[in-house]
PDB file of N, CA and C in Angstrom:
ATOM      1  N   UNK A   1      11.838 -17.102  21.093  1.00  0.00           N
ATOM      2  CA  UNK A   1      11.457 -16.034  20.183  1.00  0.00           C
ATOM      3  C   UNK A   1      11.260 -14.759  20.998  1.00  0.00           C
ATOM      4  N   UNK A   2      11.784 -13.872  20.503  1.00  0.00           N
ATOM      5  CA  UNK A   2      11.960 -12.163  21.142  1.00  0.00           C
ATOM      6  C   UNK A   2      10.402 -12.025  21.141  1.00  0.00           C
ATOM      7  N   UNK A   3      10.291 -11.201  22.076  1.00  0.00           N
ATOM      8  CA  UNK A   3       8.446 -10.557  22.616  1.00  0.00           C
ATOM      9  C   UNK A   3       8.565  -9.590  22.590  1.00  0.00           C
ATOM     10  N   UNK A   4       7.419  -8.151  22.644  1.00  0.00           N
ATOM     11  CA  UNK A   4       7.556  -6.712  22.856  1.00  0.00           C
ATOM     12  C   UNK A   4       6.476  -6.493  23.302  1.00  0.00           C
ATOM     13  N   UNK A   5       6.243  -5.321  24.237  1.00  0.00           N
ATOM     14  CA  UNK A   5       4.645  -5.337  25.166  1.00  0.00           C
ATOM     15  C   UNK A   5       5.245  -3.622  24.312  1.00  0.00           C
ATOM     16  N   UNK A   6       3.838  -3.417  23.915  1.00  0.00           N
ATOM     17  CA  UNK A   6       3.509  -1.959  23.814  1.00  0.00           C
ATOM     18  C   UNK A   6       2.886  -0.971  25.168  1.00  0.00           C
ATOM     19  N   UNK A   7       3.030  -0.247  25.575  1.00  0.00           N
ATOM     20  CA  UNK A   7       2.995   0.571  26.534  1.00  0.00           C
ATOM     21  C   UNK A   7       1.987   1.900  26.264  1.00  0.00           C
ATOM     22  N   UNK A   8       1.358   2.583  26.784  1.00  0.00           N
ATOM     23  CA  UNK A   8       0.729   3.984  26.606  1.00  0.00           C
ATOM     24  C   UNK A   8       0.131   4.043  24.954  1.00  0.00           C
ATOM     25  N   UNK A   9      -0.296   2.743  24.506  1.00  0.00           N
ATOM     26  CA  UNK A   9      -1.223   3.189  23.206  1.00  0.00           C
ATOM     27  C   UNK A   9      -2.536   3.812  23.535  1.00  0.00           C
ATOM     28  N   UNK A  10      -3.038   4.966  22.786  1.00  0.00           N
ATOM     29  CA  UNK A  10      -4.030   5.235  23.323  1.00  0.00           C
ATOM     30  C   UNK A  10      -5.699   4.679  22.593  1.00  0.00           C
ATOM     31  N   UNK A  11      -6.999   4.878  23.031  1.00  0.00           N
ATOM     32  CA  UNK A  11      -7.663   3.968  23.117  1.00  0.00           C
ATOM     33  C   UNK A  11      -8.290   3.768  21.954  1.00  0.00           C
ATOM     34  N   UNK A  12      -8.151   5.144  21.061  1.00  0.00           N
ATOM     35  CA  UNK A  12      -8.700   5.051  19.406  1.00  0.00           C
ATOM     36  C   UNK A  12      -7.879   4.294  18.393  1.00  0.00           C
ATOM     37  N   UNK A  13      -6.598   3.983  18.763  1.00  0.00           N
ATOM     38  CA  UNK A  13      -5.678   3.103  18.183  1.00  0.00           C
ATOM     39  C   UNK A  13      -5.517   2.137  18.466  1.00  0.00           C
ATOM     40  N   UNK A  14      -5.994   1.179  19.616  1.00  0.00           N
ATOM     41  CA  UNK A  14      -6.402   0.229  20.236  1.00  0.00           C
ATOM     42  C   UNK A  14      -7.846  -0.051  19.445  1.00  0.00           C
ATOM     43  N   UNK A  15      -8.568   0.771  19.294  1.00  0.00           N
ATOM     44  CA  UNK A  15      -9.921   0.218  18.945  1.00  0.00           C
ATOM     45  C   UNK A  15      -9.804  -0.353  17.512  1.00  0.00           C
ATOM     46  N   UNK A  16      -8.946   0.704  16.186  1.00  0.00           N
ATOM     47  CA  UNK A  16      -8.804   0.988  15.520  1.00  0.00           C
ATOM     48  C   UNK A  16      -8.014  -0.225  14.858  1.00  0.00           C
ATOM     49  N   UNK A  17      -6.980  -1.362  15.914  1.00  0.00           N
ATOM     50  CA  UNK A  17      -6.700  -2.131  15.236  1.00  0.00           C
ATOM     51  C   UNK A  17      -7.196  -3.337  15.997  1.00  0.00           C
ATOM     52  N   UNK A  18      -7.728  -3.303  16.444  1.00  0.00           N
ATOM     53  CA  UNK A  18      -8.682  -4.519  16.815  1.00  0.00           C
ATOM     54  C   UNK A  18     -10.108  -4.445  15.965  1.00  0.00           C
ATOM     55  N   UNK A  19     -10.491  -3.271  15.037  1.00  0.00           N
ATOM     56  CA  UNK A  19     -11.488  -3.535  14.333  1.00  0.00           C
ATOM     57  C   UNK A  19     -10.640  -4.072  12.714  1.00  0.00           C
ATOM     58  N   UNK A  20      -9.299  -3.512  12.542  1.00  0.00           N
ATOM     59  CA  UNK A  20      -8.812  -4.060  11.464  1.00  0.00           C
ATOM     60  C   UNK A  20      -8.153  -5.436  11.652  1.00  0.00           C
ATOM     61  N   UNK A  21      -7.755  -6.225  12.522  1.00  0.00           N
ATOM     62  CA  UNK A  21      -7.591  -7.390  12.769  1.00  0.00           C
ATOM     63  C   UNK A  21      -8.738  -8.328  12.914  1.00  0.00           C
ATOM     64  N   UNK A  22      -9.841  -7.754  13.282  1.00  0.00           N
ATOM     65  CA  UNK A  22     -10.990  -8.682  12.991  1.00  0.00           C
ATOM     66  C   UNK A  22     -11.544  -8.604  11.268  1.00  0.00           C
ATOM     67  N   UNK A  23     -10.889  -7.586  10.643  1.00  0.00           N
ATOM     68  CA  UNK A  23     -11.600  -7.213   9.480  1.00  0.00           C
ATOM     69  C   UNK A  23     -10.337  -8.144   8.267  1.00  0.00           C
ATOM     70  N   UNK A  24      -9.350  -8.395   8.838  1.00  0.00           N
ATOM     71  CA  UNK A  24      -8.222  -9.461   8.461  1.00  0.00           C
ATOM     72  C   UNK A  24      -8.618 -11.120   8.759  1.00  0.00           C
ATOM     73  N   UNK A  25      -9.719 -10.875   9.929  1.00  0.00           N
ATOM     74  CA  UNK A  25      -9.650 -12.650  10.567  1.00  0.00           C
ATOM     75  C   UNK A  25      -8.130 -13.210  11.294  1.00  0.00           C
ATOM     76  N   UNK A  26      -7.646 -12.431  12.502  1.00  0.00           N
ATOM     77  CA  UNK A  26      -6.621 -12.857  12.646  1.00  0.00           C
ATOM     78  C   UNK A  26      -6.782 -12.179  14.309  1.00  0.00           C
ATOM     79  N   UNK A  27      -6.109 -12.550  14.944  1.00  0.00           N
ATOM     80  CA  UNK A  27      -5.612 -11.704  16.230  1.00  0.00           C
ATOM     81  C   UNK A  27      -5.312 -10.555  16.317  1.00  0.00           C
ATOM     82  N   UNK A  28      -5.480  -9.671  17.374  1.00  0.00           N
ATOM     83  CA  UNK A  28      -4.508  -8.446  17.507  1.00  0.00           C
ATOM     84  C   UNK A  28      -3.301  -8.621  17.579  1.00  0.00           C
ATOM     85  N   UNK A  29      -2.806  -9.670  18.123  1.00  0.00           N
ATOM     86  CA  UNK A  29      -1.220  -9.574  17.987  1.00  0.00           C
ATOM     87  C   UNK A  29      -0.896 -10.002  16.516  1.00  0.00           C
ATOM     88  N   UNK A  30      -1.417 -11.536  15.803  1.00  0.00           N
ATOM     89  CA  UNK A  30      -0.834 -11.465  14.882  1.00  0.00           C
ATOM     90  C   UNK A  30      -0.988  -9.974  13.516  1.00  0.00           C
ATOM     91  N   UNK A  31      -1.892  -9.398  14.021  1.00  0.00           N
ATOM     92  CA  UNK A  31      -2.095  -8.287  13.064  1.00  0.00           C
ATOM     93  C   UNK A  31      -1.026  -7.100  13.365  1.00  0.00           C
ATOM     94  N   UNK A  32      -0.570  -7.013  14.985  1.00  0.00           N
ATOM     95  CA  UNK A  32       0.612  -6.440  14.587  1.00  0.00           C
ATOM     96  C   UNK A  32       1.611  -6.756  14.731  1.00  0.00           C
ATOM     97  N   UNK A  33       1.984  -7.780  14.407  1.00  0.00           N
ATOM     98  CA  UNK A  33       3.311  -8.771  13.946  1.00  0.00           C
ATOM     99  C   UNK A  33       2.787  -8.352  12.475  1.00  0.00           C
ATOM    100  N   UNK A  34       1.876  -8.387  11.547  1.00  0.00           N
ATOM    101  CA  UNK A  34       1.859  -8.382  10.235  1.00  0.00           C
ATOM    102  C   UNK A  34       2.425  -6.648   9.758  1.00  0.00           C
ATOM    103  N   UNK A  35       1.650  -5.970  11.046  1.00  0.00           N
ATOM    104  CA  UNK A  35       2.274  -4.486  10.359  1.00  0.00           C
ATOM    105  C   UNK A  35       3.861  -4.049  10.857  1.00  0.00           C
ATOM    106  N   UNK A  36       4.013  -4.661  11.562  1.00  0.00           N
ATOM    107  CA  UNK A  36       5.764  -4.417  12.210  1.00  0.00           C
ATOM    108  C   UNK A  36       6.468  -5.350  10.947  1.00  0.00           C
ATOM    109  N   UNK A  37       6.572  -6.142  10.464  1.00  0.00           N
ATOM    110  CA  UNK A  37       6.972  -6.798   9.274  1.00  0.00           C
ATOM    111  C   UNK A  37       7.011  -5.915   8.252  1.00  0.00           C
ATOM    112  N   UNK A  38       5.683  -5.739   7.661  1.00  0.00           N
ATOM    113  CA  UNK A  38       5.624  -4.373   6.722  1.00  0.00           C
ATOM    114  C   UNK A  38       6.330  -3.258   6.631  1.00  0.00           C
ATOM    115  N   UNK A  39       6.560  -2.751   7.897  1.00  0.00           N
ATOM    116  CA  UNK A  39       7.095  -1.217   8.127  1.00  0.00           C
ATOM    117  C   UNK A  39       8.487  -1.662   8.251  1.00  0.00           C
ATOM    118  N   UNK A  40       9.045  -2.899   8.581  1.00  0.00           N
ATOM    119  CA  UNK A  40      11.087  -3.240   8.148  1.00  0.00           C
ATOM    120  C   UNK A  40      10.617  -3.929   6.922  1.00  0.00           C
ATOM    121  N   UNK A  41      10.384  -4.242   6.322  1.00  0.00           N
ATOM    122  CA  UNK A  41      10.711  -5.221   4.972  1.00  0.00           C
ATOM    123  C   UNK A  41      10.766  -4.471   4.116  1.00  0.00           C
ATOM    124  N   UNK A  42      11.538  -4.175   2.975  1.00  0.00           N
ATOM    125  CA  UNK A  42      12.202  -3.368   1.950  1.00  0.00           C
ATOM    126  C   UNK A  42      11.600  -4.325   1.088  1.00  0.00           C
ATOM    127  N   UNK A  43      10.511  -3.751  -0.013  1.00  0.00           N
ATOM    128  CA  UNK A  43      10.178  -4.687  -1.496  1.00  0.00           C
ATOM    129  C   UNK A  43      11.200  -4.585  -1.932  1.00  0.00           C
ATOM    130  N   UNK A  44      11.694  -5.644  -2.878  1.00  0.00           N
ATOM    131  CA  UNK A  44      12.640  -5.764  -3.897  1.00  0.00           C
ATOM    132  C   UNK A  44      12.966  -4.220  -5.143  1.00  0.00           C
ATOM    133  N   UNK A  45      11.230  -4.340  -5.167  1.00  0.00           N
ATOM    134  CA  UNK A  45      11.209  -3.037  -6.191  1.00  0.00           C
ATOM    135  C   UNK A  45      10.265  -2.409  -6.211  1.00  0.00           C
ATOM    136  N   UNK A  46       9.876  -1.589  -6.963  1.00  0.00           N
ATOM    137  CA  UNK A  46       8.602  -0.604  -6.823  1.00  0.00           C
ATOM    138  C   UNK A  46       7.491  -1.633  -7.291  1.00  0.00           C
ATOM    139  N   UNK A  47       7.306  -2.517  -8.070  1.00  0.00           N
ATOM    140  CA  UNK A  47       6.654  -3.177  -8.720  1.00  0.00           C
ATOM    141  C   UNK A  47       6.041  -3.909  -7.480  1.00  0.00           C
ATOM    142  N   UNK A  48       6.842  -4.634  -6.709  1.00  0.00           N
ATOM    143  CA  UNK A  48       6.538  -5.036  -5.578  1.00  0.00           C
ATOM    144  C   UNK A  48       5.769  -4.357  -4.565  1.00  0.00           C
ATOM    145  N   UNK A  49       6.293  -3.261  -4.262  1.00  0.00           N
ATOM    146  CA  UNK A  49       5.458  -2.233  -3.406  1.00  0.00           C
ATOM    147  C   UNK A  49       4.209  -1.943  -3.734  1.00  0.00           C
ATOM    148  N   UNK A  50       3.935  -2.197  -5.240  1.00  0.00           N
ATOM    149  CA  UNK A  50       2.702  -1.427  -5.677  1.00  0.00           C
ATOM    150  C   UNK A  50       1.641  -2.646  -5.337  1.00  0.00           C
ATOM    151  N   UNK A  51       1.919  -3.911  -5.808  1.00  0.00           N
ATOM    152  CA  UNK A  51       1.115  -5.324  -5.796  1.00  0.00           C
ATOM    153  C   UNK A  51       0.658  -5.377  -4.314  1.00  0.00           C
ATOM    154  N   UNK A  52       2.230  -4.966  -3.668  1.00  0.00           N
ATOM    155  CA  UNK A  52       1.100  -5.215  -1.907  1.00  0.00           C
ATOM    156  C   UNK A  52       0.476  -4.279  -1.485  1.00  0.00           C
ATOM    157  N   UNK A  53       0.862  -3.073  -1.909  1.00  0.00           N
ATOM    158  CA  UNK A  53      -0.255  -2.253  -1.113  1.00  0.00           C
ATOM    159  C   UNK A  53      -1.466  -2.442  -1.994  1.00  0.00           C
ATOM    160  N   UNK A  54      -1.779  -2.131  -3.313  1.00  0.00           N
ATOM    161  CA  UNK A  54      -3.074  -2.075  -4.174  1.00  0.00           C
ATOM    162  C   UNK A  54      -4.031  -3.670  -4.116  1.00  0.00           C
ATOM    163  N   UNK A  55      -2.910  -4.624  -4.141  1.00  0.00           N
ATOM    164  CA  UNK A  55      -3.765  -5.764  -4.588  1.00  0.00           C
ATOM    165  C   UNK A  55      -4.992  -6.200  -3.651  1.00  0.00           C
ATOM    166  N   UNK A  56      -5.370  -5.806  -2.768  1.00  0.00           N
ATOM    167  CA  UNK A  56      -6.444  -5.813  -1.729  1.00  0.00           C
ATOM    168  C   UNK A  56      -7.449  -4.924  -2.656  1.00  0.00           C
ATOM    169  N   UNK A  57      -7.071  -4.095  -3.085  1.00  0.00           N
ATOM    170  CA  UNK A  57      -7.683  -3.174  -3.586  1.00  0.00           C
ATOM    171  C   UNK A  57      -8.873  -4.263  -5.054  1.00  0.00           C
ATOM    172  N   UNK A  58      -8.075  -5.301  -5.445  1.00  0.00           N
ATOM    173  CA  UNK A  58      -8.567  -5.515  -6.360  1.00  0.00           C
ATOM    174  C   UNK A  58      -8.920  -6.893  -5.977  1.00  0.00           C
ATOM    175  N   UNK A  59      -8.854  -7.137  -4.749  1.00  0.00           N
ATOM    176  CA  UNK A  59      -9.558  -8.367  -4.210  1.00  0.00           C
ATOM    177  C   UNK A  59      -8.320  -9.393  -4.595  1.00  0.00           C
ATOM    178  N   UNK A  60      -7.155  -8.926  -4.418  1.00  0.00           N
ATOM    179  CA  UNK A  60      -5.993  -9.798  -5.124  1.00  0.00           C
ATOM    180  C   UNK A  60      -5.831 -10.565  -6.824  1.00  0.00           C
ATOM    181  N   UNK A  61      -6.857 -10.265  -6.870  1.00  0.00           N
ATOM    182  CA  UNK A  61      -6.543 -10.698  -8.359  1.00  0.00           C
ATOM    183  C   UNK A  61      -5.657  -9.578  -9.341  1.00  0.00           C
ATOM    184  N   UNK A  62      -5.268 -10.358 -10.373  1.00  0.00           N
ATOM    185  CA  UNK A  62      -4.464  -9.828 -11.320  1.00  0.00           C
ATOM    186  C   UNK A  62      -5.122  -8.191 -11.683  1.00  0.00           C
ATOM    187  N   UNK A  63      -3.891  -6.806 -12.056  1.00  0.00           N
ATOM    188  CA  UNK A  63      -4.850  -6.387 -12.791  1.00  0.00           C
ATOM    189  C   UNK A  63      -5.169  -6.554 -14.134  1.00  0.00           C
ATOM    190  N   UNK A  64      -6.293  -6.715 -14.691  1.00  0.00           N
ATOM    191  CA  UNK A  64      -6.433  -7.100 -16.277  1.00  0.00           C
ATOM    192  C   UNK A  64      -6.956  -5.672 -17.317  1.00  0.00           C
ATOM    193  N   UNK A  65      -5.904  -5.271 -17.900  1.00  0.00           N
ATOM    194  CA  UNK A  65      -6.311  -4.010 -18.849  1.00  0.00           C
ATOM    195  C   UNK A  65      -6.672  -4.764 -20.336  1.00  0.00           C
ATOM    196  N   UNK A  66      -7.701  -3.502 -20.705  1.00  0.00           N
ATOM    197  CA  UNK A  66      -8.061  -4.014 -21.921  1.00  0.00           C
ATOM    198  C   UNK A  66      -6.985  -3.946 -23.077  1.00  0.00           C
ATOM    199  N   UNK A  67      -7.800  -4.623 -24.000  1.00  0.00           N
ATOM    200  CA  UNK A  67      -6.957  -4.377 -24.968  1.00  0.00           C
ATOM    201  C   UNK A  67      -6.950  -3.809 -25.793  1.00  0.00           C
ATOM    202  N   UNK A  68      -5.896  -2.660 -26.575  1.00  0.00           N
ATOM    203  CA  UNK A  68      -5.863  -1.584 -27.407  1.00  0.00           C
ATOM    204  C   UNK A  68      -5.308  -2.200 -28.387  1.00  0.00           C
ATOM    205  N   UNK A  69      -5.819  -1.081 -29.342  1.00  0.00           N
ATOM    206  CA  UNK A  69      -5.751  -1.172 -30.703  1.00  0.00           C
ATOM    207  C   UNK A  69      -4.147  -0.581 -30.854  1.00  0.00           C
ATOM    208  N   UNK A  70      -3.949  -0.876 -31.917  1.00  0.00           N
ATOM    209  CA  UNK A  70      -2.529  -0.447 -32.267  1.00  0.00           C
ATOM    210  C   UNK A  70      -2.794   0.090 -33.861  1.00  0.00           C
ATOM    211  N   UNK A  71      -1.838   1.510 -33.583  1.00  0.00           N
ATOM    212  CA  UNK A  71      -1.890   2.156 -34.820  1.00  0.00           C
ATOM    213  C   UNK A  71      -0.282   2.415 -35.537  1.00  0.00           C
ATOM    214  N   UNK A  72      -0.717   3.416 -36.777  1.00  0.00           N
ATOM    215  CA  UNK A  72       0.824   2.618 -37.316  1.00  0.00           C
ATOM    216  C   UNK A  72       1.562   3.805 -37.194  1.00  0.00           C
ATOM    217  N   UNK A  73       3.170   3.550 -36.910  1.00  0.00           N
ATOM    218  CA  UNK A  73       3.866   4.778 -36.395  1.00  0.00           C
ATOM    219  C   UNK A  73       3.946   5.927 -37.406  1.00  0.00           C
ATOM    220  N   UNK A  74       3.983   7.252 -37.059  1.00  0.00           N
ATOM    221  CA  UNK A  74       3.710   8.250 -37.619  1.00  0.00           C
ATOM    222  C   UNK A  74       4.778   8.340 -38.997  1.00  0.00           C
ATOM    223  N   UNK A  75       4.526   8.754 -39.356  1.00  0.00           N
ATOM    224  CA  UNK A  75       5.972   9.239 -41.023  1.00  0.00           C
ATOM    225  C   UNK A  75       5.869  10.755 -41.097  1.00  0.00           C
ATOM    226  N   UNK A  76       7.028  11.199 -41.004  1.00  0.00           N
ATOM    227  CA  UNK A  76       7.419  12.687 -41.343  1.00  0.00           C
ATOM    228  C   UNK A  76       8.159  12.432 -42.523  1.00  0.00           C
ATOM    229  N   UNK A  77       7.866  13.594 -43.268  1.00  0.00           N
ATOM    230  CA  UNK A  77       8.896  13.639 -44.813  1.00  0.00           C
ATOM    231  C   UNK A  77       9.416  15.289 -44.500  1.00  0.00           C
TER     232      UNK A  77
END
């Protein structure tokens, strides 16, 4: 399996993802193996794009909208 050593990162971006890889529960490397994945992988569709970036947002669960009323379509004479 291909390897890559990063070179001249500097130390606030170093800190910066070693506090978000602990905030994942995972390694620094596997955390950036997770964002080098991200930044080549093309979602299928926008729909897709939206679920992975937001759904953290909602603790991964579904989003659930309420439910509206429905009214009756307008009539012009």
């Amino acid at each position: 399996m291909p390897s890559l050593s990063v070179r001249k990162l500097d130390e606030d971006t170093f800190r910066q993802l070693r506090v978000q890889a602990a905030k994942h529960g995972v390694s620094m490397e596997e955390e950036v193996r997770r964002i080098i994945k991200r930044a080549v992988t093309t979602p299928e569709n926008l729909g897709d794009l939206a679920v992975r970036l937001f759904s953290a947002a909602y603790n991964g669960d579904e989003l659930r909208l309420p439910q509206r009323e429905t009214h009756a379509p307008a009539t012009f004479k």
